[in-house]
C-alpha atoms as a PDB file:
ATOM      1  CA  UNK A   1     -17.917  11.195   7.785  1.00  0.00           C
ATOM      2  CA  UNK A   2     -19.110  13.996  10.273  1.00  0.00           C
ATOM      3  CA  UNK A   3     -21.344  16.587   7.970  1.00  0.00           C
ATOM      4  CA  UNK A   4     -19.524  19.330  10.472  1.00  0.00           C
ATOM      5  CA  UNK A   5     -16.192  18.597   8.736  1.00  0.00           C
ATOM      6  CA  UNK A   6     -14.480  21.702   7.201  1.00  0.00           C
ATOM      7  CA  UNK A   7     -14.172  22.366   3.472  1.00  0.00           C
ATOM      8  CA  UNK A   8     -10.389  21.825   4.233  1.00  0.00           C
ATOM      9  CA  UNK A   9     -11.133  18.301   5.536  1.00  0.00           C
ATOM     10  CA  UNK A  10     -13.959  17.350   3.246  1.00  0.00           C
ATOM     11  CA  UNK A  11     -11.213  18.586   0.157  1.00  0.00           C
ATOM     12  CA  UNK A  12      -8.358  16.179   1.807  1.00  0.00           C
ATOM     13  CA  UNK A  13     -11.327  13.688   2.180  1.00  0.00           C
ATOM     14  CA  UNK A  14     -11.865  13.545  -1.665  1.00  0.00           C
ATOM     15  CA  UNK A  15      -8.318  13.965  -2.332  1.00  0.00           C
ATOM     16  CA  UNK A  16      -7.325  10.947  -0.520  1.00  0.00           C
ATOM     17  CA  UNK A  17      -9.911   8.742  -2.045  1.00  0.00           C
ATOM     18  CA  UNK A  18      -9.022  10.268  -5.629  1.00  0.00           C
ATOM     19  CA  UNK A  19      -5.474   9.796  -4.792  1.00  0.00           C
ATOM     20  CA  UNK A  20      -6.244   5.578  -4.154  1.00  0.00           C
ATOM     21  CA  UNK A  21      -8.472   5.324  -6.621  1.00  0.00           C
ATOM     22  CA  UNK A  22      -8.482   8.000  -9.376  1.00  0.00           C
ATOM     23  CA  UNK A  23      -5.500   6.030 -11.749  1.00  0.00           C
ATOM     24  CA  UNK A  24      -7.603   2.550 -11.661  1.00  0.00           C
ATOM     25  CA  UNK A  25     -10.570   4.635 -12.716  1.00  0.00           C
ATOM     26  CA  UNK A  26      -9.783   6.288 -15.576  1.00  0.00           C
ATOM     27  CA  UNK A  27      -7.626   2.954 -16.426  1.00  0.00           C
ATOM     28  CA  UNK A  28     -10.891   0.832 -16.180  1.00  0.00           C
ATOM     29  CA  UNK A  29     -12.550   3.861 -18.456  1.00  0.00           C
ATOM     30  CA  UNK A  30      -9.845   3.635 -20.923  1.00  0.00           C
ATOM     31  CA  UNK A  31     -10.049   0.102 -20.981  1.00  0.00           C
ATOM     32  CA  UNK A  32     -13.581   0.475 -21.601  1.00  0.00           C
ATOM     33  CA  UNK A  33     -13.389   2.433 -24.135  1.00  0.00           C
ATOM     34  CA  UNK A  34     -11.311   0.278 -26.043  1.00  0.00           C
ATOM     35  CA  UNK A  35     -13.210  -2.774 -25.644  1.00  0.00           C
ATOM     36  CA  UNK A  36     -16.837  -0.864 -26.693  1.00  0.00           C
ATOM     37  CA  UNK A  37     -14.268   0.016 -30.453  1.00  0.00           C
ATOM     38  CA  UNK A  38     -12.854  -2.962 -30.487  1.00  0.00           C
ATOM     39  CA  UNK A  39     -13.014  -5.326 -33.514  1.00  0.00           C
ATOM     40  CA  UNK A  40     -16.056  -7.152 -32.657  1.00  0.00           C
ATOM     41  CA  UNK A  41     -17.597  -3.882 -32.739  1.00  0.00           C
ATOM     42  CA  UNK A  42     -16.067  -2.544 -36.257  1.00  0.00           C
ATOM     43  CA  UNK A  43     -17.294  -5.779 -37.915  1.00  0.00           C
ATOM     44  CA  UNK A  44     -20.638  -5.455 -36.532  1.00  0.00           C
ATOM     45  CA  UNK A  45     -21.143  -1.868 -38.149  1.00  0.00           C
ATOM     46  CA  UNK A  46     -19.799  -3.475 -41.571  1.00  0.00           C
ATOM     47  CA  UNK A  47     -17.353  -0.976 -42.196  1.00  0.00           C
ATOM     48  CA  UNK A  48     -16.132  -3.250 -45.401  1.00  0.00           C
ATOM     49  CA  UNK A  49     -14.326  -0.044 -46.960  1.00  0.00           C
ATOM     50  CA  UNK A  50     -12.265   0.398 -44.080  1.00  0.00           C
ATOM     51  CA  UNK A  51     -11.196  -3.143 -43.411  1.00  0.00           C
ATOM     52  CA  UNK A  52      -7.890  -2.718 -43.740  1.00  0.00           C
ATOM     53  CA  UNK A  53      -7.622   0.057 -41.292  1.00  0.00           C
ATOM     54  CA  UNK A  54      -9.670  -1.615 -39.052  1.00  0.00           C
ATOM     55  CA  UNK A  55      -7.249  -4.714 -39.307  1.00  0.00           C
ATOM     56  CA  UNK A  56      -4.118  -2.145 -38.532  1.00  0.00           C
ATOM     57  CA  UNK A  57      -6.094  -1.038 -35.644  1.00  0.00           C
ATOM     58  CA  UNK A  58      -6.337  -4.410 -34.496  1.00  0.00           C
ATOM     59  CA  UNK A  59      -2.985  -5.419 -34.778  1.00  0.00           C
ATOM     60  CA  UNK A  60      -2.226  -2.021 -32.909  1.00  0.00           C
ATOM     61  CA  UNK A  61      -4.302  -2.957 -30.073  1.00  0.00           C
ATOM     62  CA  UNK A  62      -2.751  -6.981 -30.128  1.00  0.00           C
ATOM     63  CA  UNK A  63       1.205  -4.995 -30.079  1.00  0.00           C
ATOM     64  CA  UNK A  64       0.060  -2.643 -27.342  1.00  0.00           C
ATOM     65  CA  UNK A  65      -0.358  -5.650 -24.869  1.00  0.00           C
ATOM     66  CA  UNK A  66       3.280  -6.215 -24.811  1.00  0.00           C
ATOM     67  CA  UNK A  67       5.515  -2.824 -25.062  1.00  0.00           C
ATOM     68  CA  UNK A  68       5.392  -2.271 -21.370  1.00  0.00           C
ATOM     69  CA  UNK A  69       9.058  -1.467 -20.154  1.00  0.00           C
ATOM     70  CA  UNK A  70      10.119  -1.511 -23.966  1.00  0.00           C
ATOM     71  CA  UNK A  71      10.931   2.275 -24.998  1.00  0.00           C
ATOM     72  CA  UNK A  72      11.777   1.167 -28.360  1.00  0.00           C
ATOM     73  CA  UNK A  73       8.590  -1.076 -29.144  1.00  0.00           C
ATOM     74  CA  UNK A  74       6.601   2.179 -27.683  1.00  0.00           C
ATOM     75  CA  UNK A  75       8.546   4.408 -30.258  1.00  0.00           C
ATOM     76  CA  UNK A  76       7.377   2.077 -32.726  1.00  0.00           C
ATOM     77  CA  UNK A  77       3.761   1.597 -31.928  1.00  0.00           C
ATOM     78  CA  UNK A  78       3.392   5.806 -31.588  1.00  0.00           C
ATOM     79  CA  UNK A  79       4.609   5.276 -35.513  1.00  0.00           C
ATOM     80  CA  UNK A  80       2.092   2.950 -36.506  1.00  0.00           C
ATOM     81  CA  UNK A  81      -0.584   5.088 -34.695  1.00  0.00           C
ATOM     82  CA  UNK A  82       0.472   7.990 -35.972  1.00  0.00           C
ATOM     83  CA  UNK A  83       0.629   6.838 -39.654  1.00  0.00           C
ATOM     84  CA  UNK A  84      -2.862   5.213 -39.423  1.00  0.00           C
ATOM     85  CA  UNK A  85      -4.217   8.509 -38.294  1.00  0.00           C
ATOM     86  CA  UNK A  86      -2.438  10.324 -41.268  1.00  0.00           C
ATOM     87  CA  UNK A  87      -3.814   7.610 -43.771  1.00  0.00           C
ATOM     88  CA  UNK A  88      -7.646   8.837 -42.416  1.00  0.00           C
ATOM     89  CA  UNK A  89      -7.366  11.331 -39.888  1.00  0.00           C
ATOM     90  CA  UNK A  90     -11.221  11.892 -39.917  1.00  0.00           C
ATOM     91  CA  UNK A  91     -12.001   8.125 -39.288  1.00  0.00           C
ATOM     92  CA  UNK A  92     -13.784   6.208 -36.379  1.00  0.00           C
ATOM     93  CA  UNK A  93     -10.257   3.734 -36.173  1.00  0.00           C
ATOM     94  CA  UNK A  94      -7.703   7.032 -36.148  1.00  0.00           C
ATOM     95  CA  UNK A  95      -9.316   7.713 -32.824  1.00  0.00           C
ATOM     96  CA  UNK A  96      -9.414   4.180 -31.675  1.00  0.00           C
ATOM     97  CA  UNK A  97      -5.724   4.359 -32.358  1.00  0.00           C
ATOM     98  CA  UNK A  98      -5.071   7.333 -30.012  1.00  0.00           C
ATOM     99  CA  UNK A  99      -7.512   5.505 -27.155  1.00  0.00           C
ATOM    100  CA  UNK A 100      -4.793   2.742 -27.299  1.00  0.00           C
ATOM    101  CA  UNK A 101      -1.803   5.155 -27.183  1.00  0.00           C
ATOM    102  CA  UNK A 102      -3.367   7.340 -24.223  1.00  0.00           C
ATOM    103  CA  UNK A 103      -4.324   4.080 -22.293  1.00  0.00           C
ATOM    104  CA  UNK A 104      -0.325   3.507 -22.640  1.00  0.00           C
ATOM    105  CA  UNK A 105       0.830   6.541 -21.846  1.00  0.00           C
ATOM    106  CA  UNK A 106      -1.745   6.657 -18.252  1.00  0.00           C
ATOM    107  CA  UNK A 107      -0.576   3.046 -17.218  1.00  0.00           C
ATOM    108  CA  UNK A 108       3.120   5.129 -17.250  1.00  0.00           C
ATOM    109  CA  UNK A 109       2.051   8.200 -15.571  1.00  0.00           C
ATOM    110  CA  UNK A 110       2.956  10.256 -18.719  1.00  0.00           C
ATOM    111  CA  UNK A 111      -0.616  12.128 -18.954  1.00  0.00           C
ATOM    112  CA  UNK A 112       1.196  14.803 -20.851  1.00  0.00           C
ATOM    113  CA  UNK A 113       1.983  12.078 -23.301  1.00  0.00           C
ATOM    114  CA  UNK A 114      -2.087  10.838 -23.105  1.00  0.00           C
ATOM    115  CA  UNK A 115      -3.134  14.555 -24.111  1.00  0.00           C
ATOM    116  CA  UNK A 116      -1.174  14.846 -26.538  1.00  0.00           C
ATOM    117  CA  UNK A 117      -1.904  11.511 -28.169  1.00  0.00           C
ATOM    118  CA  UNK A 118      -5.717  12.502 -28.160  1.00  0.00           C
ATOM    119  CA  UNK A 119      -5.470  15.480 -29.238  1.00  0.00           C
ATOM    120  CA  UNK A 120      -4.314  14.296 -32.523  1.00  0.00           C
ATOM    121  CA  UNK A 121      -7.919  13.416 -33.163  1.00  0.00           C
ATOM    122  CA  UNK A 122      -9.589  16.120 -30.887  1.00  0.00           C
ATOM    123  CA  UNK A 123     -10.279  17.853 -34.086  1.00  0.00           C
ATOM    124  CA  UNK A 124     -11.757  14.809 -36.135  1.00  0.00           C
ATOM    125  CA  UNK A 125     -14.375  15.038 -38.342  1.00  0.00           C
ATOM    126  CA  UNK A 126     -15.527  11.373 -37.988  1.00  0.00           C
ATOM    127  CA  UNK A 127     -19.410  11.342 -38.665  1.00  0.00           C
ATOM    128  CA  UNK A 128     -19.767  10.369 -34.950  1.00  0.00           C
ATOM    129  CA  UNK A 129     -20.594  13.004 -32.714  1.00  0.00           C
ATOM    130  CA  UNK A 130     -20.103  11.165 -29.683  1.00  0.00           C
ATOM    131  CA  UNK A 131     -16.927   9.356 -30.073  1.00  0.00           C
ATOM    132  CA  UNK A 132     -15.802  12.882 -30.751  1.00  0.00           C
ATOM    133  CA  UNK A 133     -17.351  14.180 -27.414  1.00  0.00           C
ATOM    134  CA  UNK A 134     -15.512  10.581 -25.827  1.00  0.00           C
ATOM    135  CA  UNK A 135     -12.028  12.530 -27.243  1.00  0.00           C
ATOM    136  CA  UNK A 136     -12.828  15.780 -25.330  1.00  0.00           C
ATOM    137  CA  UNK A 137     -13.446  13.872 -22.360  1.00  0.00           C
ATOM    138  CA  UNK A 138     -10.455  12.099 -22.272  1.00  0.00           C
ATOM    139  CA  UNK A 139      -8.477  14.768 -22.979  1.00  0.00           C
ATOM    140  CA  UNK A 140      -9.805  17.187 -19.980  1.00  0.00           C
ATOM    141  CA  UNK A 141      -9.042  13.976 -18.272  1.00  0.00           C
ATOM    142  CA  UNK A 142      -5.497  14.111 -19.284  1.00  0.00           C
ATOM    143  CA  UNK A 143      -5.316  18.108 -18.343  1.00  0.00           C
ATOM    144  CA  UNK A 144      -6.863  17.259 -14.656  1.00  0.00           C
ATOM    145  CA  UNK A 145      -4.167  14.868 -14.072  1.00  0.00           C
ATOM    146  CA  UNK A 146      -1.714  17.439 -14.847  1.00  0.00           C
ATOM    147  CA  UNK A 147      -3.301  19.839 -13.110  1.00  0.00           C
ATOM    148  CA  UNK A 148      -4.047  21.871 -15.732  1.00  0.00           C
ATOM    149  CA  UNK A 149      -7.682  23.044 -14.253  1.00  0.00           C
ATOM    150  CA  UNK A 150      -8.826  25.792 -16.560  1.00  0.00           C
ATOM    151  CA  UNK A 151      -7.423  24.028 -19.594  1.00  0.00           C
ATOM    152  CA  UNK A 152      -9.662  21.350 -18.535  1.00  0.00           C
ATOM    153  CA  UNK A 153     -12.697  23.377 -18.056  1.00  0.00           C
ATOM    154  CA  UNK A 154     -12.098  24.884 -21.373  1.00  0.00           C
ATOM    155  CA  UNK A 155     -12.163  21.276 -22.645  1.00  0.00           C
ATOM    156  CA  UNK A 156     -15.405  20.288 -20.633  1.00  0.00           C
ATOM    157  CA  UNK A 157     -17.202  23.392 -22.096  1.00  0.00           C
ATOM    158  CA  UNK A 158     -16.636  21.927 -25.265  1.00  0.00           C
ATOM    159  CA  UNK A 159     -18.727  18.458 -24.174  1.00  0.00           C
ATOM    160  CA  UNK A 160     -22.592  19.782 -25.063  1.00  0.00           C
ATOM    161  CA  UNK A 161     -23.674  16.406 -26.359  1.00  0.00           C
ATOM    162  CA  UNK A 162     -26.713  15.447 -23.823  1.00  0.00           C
ATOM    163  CA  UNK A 163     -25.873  12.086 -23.272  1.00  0.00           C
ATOM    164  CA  UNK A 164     -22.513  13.294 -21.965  1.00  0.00           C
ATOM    165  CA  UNK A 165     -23.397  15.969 -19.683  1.00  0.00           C
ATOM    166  CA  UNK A 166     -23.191  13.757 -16.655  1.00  0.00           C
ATOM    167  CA  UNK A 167     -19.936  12.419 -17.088  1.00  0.00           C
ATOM    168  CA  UNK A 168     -18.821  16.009 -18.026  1.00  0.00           C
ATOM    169  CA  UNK A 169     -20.329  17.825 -15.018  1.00  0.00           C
ATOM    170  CA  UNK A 170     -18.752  14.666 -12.789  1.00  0.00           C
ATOM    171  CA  UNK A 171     -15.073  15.382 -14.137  1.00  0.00           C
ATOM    172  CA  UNK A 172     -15.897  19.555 -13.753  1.00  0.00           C
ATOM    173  CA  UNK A 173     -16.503  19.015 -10.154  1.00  0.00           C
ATOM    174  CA  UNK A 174     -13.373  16.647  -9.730  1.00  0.00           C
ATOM    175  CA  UNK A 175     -11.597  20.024 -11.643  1.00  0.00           C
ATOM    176  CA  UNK A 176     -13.065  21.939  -9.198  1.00  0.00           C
ATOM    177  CA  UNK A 177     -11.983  20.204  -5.895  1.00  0.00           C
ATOM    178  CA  UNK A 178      -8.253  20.198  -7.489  1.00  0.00           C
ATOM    179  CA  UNK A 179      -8.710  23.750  -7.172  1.00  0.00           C
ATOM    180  CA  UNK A 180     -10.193  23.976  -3.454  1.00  0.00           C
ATOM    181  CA  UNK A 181     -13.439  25.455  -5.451  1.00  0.00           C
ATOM    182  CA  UNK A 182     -16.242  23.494  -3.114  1.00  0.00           C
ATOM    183  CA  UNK A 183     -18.371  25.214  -3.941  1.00  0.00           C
ATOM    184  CA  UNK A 184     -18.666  24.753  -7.826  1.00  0.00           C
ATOM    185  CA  UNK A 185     -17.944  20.993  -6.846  1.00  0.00           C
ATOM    186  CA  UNK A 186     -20.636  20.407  -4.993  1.00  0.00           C
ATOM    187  CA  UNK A 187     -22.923  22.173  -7.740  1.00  0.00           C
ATOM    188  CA  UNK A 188     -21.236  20.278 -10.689  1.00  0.00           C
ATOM    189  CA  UNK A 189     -21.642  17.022  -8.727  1.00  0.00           C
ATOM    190  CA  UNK A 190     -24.795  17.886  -7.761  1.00  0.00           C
ATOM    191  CA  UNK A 191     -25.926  18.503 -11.165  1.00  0.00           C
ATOM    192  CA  UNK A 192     -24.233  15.307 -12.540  1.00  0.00           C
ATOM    193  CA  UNK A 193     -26.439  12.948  -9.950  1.00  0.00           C
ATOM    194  CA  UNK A 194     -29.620  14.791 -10.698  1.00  0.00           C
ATOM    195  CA  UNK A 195     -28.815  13.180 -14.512  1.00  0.00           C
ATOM    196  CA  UNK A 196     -27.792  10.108 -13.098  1.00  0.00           C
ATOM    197  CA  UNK A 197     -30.647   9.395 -10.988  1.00  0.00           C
ATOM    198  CA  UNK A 198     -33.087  10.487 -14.139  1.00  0.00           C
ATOM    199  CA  UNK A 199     -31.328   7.519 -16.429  1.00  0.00           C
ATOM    200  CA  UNK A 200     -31.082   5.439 -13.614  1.00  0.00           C
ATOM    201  CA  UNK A 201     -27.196   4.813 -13.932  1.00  0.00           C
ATOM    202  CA  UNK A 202     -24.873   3.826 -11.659  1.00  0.00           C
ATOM    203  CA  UNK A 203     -23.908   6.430  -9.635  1.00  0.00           C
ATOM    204  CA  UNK A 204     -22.127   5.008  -6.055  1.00  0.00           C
ATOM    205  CA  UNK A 205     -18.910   6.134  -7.056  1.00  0.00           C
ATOM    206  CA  UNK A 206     -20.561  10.267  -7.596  1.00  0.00           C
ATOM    207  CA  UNK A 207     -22.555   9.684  -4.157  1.00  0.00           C
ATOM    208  CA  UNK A 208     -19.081   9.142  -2.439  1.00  0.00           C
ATOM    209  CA  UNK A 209     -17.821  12.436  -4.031  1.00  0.00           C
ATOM    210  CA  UNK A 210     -20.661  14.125  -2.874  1.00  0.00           C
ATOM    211  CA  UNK A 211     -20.643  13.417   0.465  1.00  0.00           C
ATOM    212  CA  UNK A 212     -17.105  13.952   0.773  1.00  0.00           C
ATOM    213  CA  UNK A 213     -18.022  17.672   0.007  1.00  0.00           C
ATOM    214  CA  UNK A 214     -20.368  18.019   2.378  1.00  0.00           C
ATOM    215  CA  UNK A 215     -23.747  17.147   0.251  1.00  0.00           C
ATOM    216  CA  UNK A 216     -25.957  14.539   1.219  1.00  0.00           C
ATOM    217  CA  UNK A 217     -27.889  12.369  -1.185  1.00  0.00           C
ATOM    218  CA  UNK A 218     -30.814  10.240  -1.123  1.00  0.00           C
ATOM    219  CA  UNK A 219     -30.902   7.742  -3.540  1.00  0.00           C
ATOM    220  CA  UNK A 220     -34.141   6.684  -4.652  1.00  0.00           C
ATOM    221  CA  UNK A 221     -33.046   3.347  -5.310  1.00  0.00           C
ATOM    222  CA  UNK A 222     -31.474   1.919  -2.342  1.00  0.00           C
ATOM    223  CA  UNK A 223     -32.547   1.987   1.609  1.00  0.00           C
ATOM    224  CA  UNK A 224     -29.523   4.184   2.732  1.00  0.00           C
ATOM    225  CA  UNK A 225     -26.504   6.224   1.636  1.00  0.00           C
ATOM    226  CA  UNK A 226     -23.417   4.435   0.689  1.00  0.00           C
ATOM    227  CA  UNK A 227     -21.428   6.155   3.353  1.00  0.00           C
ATOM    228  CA  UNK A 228     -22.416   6.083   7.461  1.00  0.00           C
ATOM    229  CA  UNK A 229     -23.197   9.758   8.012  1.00  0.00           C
ATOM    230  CA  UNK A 230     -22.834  10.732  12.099  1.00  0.00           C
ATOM    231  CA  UNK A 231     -24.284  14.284  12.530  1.00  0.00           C
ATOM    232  CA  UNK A 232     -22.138  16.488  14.807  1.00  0.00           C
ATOM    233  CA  UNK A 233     -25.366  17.425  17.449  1.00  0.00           C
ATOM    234  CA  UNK A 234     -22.908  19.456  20.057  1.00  0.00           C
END
């Protein structure tokens, strides 16, 4: 990509690639998610008081597999969600609940549907401050896909956990681009790679977004940039 494109061209640049690849992200995120509080990972923490939630949450997560197309079995699994998180709304599995019914409601296109499901546990009091900073991600994720930009920023300001300010600053600079703001992109991208490259994380996917804003990055870990960058000499 030329580094003399416009900030018009580098916006429809990012847009396009968000626009192929954006859903399958946050699916593969959301499927993440769910995997990492999954039931292998409730039995390793021993939660024996909560087994029978846990064992709700599981069956939640086996019924989910197979409501696609099925309005009514949807209906019915928001039910069971919804009554697990009443049982113990301030528990590590009422969340886990909500991560299954948002994951739903994305693979539909229904992101109103995905906020609201999380934000029935935005508010939890689980003793696990970063699943709860997890919920406030997902939900400014939700709000960016419905182009709800300063509700999402709002959301974002809300992620201070440390260990969460990359991915935070990396979804405030996708916010930003929605809103032809390239300039707070490129500093909220920018400022998301310096973390990156400090933990050494993976990072090609944020070196793409850069670039397509105009920055480029040198990576200290590989030879060359992801992308082939031709300068513009005339």
């Amino acid at each position: 990509m030329s580094a003399s494109l416009s900030e018009e061209e580098q916006l429809e640049s990012l847009k396009s690639f968000t626009k192929k690849y954006g859903s399958a992200m946050i699916s593969g995120i959301l499927i993440a998610l769910i995997a990492f509080f999954g039931w292998e990972y409730w039995q390793k923490k021993n939660l024996a008081e909560s087994q029978m939630q846990t064992a709700k949450v599981q069956q939640l997560m086996d019924d989910a597999r197979s409501v696609q197309g099925n309005p009514n079995a949807i209906t019915d699994l928001t039910e069971a969600a919804d009554k697990i998180v009443k049982d113990n709304p301030d528990s590590a599995q009422a969340i886990q609940t909500q991560f299954v019914m948002a994951k739903l409601a994305y693979d539909n296109g229904d992101y109103a549907a995905a906020e609201k499901a999380l934000k029935k546990v935005e508010n939890s009091k689980v003793k696990d401050e970063g699943l709860t900073q997890v919920v406030k991600l997902r939900v400014a994720y939700a709000q960016l896909a419905q182009n709800k930009f300063d509700d999402a920023l709002k959301t974002l300001a809300l992620v201070t956990d440390p260990a969460f300010k990359a991915t935070a600053d990396e979804v405030r600079g996708d916010v930003y681009v929605a809103k032809n703001d390239v300039e707070n992109a490129k500093k909220a991208y920018q400022s998301a790679w310096d973390a990156l490259v400090e933990r050494k994380q993976e990072r090609q996917i944020l070196q793409i977004k850069l670039e397509s804003v105009g920055v480029l990055v040198d990576d200290p870990e590989i030879e060359r940039p992801i992308l082939e960058t031709q300068v513009d000499e005339s």
